[in-house]
PDB file of N, CA and C in Angstrom:
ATOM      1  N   UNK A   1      26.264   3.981  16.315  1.00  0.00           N
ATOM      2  CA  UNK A   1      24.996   4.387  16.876  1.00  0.00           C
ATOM      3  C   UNK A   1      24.147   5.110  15.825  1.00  0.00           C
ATOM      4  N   UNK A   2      24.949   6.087  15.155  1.00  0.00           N
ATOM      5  CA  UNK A   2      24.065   6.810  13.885  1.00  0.00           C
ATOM      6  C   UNK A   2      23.495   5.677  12.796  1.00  0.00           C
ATOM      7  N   UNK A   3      24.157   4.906  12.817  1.00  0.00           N
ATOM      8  CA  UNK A   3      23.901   3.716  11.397  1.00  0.00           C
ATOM      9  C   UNK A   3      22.487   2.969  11.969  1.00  0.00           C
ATOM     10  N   UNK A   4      22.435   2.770  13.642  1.00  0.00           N
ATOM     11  CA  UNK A   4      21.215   2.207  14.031  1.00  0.00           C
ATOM     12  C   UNK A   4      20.026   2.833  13.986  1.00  0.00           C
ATOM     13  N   UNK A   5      20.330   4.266  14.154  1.00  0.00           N
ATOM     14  CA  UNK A   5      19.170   4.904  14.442  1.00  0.00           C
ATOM     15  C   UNK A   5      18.593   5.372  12.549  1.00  0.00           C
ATOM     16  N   UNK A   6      19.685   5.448  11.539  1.00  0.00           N
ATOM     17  CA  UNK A   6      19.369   5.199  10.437  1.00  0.00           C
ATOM     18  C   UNK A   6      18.071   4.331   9.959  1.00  0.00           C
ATOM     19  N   UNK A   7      19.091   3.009  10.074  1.00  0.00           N
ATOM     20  CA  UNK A   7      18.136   1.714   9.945  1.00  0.00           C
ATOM     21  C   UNK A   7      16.833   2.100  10.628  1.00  0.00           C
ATOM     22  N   UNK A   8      16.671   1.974  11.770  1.00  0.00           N
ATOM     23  CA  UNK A   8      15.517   2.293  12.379  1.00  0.00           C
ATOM     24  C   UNK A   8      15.019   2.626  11.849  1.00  0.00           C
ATOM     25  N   UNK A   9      14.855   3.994  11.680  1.00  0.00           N
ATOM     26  CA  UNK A   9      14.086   5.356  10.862  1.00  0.00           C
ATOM     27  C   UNK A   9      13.445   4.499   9.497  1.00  0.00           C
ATOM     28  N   UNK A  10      14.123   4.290   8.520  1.00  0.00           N
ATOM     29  CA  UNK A  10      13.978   3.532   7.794  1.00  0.00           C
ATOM     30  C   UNK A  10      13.190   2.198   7.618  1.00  0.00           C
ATOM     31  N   UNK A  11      13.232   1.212   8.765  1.00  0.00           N
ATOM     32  CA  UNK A  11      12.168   0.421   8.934  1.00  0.00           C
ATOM     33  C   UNK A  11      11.382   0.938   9.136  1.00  0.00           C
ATOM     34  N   UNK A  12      10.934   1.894   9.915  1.00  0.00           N
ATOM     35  CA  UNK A  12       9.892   2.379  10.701  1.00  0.00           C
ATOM     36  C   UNK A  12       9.292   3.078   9.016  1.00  0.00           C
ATOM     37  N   UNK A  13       9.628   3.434   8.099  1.00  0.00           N
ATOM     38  CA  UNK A  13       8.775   4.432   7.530  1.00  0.00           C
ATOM     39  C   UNK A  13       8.504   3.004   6.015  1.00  0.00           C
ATOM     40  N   UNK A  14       8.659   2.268   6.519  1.00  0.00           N
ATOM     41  CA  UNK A  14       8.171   1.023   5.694  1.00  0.00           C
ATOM     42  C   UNK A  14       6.782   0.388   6.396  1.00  0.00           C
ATOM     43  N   UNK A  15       7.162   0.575   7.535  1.00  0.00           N
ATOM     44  CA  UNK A  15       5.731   0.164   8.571  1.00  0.00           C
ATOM     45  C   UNK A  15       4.651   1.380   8.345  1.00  0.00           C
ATOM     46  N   UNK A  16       3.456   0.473   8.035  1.00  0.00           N
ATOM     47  CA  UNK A  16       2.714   1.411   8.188  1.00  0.00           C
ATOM     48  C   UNK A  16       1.587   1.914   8.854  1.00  0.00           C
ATOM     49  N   UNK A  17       1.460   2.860   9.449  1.00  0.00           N
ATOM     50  CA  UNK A  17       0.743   3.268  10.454  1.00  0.00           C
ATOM     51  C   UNK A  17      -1.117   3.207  10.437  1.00  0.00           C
ATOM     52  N   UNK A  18      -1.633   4.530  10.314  1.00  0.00           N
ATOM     53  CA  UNK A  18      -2.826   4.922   9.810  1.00  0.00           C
ATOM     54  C   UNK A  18      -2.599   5.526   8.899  1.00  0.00           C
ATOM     55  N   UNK A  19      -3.076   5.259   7.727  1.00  0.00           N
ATOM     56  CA  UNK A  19      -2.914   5.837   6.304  1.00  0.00           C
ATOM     57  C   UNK A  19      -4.486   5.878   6.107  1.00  0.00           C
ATOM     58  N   UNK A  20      -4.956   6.708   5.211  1.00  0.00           N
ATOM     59  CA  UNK A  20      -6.125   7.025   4.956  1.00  0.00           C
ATOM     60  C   UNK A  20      -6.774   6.561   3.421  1.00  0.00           C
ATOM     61  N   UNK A  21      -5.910   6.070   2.588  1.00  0.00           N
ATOM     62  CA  UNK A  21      -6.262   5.934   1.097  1.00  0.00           C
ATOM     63  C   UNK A  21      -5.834   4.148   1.172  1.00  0.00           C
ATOM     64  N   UNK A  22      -6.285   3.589   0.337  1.00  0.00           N
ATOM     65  CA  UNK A  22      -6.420   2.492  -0.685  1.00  0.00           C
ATOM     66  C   UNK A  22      -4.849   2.489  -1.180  1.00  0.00           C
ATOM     67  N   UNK A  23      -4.039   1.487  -0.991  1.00  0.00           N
ATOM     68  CA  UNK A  23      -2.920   1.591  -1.476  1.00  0.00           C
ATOM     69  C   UNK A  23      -1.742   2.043  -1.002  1.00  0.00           C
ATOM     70  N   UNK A  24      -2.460   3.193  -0.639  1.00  0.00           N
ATOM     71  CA  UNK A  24      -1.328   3.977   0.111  1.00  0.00           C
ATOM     72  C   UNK A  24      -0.856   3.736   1.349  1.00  0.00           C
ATOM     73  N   UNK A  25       0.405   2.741   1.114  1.00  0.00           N
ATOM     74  CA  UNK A  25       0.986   1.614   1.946  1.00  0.00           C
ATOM     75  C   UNK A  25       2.567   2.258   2.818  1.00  0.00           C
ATOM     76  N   UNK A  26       2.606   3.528   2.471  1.00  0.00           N
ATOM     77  CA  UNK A  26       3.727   4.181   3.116  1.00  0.00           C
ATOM     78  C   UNK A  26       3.116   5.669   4.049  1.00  0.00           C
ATOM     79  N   UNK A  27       1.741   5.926   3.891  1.00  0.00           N
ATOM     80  CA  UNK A  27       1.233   7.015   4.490  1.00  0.00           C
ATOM     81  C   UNK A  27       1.593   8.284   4.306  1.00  0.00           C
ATOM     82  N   UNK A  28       1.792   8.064   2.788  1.00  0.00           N
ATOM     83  CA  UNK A  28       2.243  10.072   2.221  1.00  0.00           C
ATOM     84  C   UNK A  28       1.058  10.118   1.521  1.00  0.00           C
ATOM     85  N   UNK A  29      -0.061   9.907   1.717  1.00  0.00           N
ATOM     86  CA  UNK A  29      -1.254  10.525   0.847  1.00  0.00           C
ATOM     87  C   UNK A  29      -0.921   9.993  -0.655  1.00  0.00           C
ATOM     88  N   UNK A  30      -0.225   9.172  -0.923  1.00  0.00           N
ATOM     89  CA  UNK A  30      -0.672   9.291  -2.652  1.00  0.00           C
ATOM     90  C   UNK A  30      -0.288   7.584  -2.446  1.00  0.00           C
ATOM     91  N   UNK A  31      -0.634   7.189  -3.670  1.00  0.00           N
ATOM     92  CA  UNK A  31      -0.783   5.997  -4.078  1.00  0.00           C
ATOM     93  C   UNK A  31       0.072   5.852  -5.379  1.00  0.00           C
ATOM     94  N   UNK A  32       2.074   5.728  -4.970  1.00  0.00           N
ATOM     95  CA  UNK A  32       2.794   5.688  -6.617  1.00  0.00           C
ATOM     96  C   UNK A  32       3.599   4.488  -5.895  1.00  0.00           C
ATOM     97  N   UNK A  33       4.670   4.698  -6.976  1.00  0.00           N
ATOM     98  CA  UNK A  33       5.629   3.210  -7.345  1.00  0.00           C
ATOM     99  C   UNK A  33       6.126   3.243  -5.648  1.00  0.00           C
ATOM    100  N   UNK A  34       6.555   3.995  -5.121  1.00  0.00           N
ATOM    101  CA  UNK A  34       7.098   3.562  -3.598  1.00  0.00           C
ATOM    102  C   UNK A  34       6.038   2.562  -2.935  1.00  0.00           C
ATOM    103  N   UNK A  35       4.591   2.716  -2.624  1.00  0.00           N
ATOM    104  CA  UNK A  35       3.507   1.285  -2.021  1.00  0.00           C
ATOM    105  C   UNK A  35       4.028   0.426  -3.174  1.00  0.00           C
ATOM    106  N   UNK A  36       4.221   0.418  -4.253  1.00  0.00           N
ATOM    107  CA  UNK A  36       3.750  -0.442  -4.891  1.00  0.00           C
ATOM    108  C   UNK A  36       5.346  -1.883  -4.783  1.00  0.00           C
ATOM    109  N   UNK A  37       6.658  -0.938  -4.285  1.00  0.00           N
ATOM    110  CA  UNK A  37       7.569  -1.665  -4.132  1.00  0.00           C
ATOM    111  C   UNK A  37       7.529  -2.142  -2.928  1.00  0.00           C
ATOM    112  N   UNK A  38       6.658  -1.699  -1.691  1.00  0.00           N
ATOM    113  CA  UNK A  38       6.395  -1.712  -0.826  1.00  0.00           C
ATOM    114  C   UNK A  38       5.412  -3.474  -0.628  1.00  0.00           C
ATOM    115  N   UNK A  39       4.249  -3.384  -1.297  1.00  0.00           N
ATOM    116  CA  UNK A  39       3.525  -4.376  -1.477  1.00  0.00           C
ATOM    117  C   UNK A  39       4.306  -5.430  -2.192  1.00  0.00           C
ATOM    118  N   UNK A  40       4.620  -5.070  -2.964  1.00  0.00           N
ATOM    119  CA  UNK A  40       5.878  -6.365  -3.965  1.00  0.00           C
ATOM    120  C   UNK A  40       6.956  -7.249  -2.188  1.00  0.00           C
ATOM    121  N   UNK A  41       7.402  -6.220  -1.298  1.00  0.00           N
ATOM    122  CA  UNK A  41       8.355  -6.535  -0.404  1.00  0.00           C
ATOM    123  C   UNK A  41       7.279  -7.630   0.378  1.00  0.00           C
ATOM    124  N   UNK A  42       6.219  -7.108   0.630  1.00  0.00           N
ATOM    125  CA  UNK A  42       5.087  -7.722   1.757  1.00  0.00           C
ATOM    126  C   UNK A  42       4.679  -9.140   0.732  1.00  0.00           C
ATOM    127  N   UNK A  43       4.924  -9.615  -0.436  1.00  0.00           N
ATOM    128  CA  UNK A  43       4.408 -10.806  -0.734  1.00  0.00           C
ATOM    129  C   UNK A  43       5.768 -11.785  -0.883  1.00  0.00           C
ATOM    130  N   UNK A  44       6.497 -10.557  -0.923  1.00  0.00           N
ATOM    131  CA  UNK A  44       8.018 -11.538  -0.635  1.00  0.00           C
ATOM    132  C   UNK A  44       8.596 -12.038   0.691  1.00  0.00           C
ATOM    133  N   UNK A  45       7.770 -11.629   1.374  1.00  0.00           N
ATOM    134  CA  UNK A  45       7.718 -11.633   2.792  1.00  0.00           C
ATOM    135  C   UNK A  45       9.112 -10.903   3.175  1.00  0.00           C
ATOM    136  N   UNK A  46       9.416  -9.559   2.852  1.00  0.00           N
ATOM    137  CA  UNK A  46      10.816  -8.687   3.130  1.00  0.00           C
ATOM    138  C   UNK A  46       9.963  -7.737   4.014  1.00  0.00           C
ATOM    139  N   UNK A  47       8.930  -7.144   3.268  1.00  0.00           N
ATOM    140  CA  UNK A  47       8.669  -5.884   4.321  1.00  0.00           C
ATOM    141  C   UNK A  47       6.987  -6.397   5.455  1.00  0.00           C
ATOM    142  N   UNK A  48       6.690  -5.573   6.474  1.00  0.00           N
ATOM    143  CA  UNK A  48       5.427  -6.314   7.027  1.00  0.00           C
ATOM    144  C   UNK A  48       4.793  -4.832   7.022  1.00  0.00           C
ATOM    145  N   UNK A  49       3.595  -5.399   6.990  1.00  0.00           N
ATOM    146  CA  UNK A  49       2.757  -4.127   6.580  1.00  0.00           C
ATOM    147  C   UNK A  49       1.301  -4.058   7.512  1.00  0.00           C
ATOM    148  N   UNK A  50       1.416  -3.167   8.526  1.00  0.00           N
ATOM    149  CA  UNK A  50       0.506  -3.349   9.747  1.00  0.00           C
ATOM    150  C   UNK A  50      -0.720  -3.488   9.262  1.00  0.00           C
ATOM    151  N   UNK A  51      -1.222  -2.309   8.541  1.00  0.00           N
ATOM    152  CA  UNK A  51      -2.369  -1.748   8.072  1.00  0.00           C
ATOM    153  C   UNK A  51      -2.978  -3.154   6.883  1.00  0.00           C
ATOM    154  N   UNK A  52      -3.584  -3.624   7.319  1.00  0.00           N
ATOM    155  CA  UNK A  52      -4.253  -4.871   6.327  1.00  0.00           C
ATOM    156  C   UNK A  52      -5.457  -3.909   5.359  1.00  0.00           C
ATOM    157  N   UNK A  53      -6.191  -3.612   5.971  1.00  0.00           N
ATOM    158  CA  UNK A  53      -7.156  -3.166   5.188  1.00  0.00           C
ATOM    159  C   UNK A  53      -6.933  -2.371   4.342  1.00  0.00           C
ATOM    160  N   UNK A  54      -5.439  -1.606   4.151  1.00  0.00           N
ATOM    161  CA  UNK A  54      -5.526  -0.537   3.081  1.00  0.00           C
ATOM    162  C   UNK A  54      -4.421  -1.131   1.914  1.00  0.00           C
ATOM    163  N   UNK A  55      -4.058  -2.096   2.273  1.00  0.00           N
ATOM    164  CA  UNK A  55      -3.203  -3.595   1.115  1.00  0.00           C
ATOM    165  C   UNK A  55      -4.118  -4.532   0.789  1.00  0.00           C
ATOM    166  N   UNK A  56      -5.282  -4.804   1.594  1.00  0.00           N
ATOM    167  CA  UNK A  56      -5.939  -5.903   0.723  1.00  0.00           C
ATOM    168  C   UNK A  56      -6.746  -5.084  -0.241  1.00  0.00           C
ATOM    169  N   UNK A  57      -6.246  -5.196  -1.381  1.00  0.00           N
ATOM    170  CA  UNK A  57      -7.269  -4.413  -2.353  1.00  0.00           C
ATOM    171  C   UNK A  57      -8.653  -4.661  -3.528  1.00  0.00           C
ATOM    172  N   UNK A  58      -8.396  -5.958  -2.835  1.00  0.00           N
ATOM    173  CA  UNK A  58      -9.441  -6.910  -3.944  1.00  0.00           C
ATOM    174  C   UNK A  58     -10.500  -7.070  -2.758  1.00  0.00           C
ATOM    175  N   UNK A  59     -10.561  -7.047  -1.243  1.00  0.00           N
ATOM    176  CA  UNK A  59     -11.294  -7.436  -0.529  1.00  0.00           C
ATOM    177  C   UNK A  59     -11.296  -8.541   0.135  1.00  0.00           C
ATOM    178  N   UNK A  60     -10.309  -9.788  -0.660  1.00  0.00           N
ATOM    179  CA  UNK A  60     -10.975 -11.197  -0.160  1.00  0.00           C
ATOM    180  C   UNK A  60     -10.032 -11.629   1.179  1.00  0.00           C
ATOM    181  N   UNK A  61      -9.379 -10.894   1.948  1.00  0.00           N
ATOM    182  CA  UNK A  61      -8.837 -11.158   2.827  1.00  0.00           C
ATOM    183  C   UNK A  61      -7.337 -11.396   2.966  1.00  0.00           C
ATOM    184  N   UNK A  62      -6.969 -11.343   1.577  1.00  0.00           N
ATOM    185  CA  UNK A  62      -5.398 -12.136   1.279  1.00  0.00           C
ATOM    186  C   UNK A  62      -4.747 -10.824   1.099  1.00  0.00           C
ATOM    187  N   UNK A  63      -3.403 -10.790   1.029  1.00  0.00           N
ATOM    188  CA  UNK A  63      -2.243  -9.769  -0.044  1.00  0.00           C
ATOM    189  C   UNK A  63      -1.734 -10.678  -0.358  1.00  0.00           C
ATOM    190  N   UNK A  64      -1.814 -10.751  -1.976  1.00  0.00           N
ATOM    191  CA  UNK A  64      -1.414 -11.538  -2.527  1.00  0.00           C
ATOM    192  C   UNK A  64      -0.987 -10.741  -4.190  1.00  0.00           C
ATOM    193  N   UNK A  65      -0.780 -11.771  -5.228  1.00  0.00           N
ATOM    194  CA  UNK A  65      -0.638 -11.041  -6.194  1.00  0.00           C
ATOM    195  C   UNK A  65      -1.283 -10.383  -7.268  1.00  0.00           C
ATOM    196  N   UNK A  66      -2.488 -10.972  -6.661  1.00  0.00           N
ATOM    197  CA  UNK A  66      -4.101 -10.086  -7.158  1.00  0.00           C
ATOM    198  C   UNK A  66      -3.660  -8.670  -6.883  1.00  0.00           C
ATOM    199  N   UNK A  67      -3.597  -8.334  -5.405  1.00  0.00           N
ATOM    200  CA  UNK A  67      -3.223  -6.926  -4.547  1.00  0.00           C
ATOM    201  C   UNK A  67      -2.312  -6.266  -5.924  1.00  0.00           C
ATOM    202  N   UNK A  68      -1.096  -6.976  -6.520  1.00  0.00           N
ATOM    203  CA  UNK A  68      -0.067  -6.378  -7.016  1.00  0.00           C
ATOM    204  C   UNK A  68      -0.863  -6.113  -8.295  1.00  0.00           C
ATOM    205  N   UNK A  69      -1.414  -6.946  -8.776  1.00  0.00           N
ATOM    206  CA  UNK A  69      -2.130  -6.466  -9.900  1.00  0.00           C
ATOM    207  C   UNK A  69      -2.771  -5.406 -10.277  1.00  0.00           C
ATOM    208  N   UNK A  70      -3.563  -5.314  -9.510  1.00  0.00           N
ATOM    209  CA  UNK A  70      -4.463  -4.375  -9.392  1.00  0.00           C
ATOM    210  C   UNK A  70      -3.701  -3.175  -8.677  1.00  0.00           C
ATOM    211  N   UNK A  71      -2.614  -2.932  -7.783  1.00  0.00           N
ATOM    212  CA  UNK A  71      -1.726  -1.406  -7.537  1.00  0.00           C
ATOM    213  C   UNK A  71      -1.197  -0.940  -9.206  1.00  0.00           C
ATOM    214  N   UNK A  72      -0.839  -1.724 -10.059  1.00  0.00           N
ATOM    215  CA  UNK A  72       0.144  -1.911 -11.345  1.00  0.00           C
ATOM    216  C   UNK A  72      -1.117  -1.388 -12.152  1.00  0.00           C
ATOM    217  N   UNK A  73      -2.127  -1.903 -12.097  1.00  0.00           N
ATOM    218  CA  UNK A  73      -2.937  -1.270 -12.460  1.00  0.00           C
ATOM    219  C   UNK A  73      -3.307   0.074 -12.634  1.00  0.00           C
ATOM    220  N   UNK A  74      -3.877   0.292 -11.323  1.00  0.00           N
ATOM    221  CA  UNK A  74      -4.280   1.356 -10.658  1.00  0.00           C
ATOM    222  C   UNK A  74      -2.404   2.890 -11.020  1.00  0.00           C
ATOM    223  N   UNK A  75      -1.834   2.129 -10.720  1.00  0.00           N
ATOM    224  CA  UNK A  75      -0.676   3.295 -11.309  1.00  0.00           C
ATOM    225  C   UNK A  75      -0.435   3.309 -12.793  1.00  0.00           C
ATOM    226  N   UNK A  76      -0.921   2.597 -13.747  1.00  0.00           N
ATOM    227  CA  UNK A  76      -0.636   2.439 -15.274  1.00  0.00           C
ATOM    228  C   UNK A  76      -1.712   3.805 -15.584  1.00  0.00           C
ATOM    229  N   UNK A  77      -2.932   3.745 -14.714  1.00  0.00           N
ATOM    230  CA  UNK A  77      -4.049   4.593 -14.883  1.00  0.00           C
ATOM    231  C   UNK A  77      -5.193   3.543 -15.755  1.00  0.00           C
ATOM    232  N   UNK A  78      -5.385   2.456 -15.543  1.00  0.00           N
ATOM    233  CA  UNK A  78      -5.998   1.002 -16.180  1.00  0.00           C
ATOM    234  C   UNK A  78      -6.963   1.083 -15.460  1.00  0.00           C
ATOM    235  N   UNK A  79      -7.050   1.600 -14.150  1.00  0.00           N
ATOM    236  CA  UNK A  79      -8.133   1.471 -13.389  1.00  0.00           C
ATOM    237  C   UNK A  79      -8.487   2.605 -12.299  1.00  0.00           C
ATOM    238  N   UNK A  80      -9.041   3.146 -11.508  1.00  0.00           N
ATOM    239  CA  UNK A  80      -9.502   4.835 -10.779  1.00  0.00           C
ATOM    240  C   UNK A  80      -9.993   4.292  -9.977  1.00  0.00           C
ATOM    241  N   UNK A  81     -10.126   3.035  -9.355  1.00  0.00           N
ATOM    242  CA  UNK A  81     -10.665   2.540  -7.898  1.00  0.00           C
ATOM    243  C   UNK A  81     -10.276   1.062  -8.307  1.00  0.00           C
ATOM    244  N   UNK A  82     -10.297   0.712  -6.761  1.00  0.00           N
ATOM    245  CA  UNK A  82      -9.815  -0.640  -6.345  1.00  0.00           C
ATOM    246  C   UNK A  82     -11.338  -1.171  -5.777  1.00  0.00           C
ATOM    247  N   UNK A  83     -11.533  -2.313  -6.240  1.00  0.00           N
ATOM    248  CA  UNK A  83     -12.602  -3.165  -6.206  1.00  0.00           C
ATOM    249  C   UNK A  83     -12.913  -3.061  -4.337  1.00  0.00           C
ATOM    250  N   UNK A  84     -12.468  -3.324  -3.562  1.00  0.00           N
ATOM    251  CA  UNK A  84     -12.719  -3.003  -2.497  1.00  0.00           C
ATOM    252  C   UNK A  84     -13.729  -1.779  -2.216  1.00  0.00           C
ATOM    253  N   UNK A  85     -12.982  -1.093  -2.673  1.00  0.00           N
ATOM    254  CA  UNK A  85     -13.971   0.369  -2.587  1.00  0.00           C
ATOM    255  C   UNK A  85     -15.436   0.673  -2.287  1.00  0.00           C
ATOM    256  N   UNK A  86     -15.876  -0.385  -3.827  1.00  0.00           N
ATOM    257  CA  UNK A  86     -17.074  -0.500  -3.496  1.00  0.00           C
ATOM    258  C   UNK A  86     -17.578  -1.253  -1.855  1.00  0.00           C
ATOM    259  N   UNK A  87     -17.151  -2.062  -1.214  1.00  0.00           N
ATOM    260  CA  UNK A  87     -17.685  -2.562  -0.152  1.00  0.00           C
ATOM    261  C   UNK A  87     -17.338  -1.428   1.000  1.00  0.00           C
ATOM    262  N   UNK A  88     -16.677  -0.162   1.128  1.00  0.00           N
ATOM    263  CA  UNK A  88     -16.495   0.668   1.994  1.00  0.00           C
ATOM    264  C   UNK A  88     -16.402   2.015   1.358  1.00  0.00           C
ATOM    265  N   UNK A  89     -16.828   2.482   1.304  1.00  0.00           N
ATOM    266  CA  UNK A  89     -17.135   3.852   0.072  1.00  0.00           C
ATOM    267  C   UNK A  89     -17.037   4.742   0.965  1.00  0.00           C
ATOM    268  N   UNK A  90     -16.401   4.694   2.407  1.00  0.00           N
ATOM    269  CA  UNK A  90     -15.821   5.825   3.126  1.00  0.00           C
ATOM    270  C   UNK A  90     -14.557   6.221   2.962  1.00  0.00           C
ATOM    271  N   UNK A  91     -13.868   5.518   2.326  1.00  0.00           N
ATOM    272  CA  UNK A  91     -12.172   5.442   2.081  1.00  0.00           C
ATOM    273  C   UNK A  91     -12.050   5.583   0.856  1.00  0.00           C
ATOM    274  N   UNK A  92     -11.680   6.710   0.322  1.00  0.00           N
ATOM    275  CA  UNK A  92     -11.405   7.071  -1.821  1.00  0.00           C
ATOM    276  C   UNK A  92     -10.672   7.195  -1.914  1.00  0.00           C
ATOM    277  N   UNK A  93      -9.723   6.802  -2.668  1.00  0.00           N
ATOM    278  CA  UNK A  93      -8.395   6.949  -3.120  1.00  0.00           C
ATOM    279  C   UNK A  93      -8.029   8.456  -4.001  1.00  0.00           C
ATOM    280  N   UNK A  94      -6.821   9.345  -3.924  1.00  0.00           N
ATOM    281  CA  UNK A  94      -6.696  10.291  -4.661  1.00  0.00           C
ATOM    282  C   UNK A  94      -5.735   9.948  -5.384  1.00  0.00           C
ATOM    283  N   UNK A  95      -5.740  10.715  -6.622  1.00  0.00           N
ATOM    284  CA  UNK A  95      -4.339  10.557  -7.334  1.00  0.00           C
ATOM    285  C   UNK A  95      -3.734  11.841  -7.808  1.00  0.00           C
ATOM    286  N   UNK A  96      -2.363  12.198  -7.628  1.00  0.00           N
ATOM    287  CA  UNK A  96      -1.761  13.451  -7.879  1.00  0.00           C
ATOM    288  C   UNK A  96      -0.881  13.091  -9.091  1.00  0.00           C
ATOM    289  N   UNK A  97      -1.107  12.230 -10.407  1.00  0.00           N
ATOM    290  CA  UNK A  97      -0.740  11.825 -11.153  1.00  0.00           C
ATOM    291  C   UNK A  97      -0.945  12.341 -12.301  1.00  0.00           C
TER     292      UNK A  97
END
């Protein structure tokens, strides 16, 4: 019974809820390598990821490996906003990096 409610817990904090940032695909406020293994799972089709709008990061509707590009990016420090951005400039990404 403990091993289920484990698992559980565990899926559940792969799903993601309302998150408020660009990227930030696990809903701890920051945008590091955990979304980014996170998004890698969602094009492998391992993990599912509720929140569309805060994974599509290019805008054009897809998660795809553009998306991965541009997170790899965005964590190298190559880039300080995700092209999306511009089309919704209510949602900014922070970085504690």
């Amino acid at each position: 019974m403990l091993v289920l409610i484990v698992i559980s817990v565990a899926f559940s904090m792969m799903s993601v809820g309302a998150a408020s940032l660009y990227g930030d695909l696990n809903g701890d406020d920051l945008v590091d390598s955990i979304d980014f293994a996170i998004m890698k799972g969602t094009i492998l089709n391992r993990v599912r990821i509720d929140n569309v709008i805060i994974s599509d990061l290019n805008g054009d509707g897809d998660i795809n490996s553009l998306d991965i590009g541009l997170l790899k990016m965005y964590l190298l420090g190559k880039i300080d906003k995700f092209p999306v951005e511009d089309l919704n400039p209510e949602i900014t990404p922070t970085s504690d990096q």
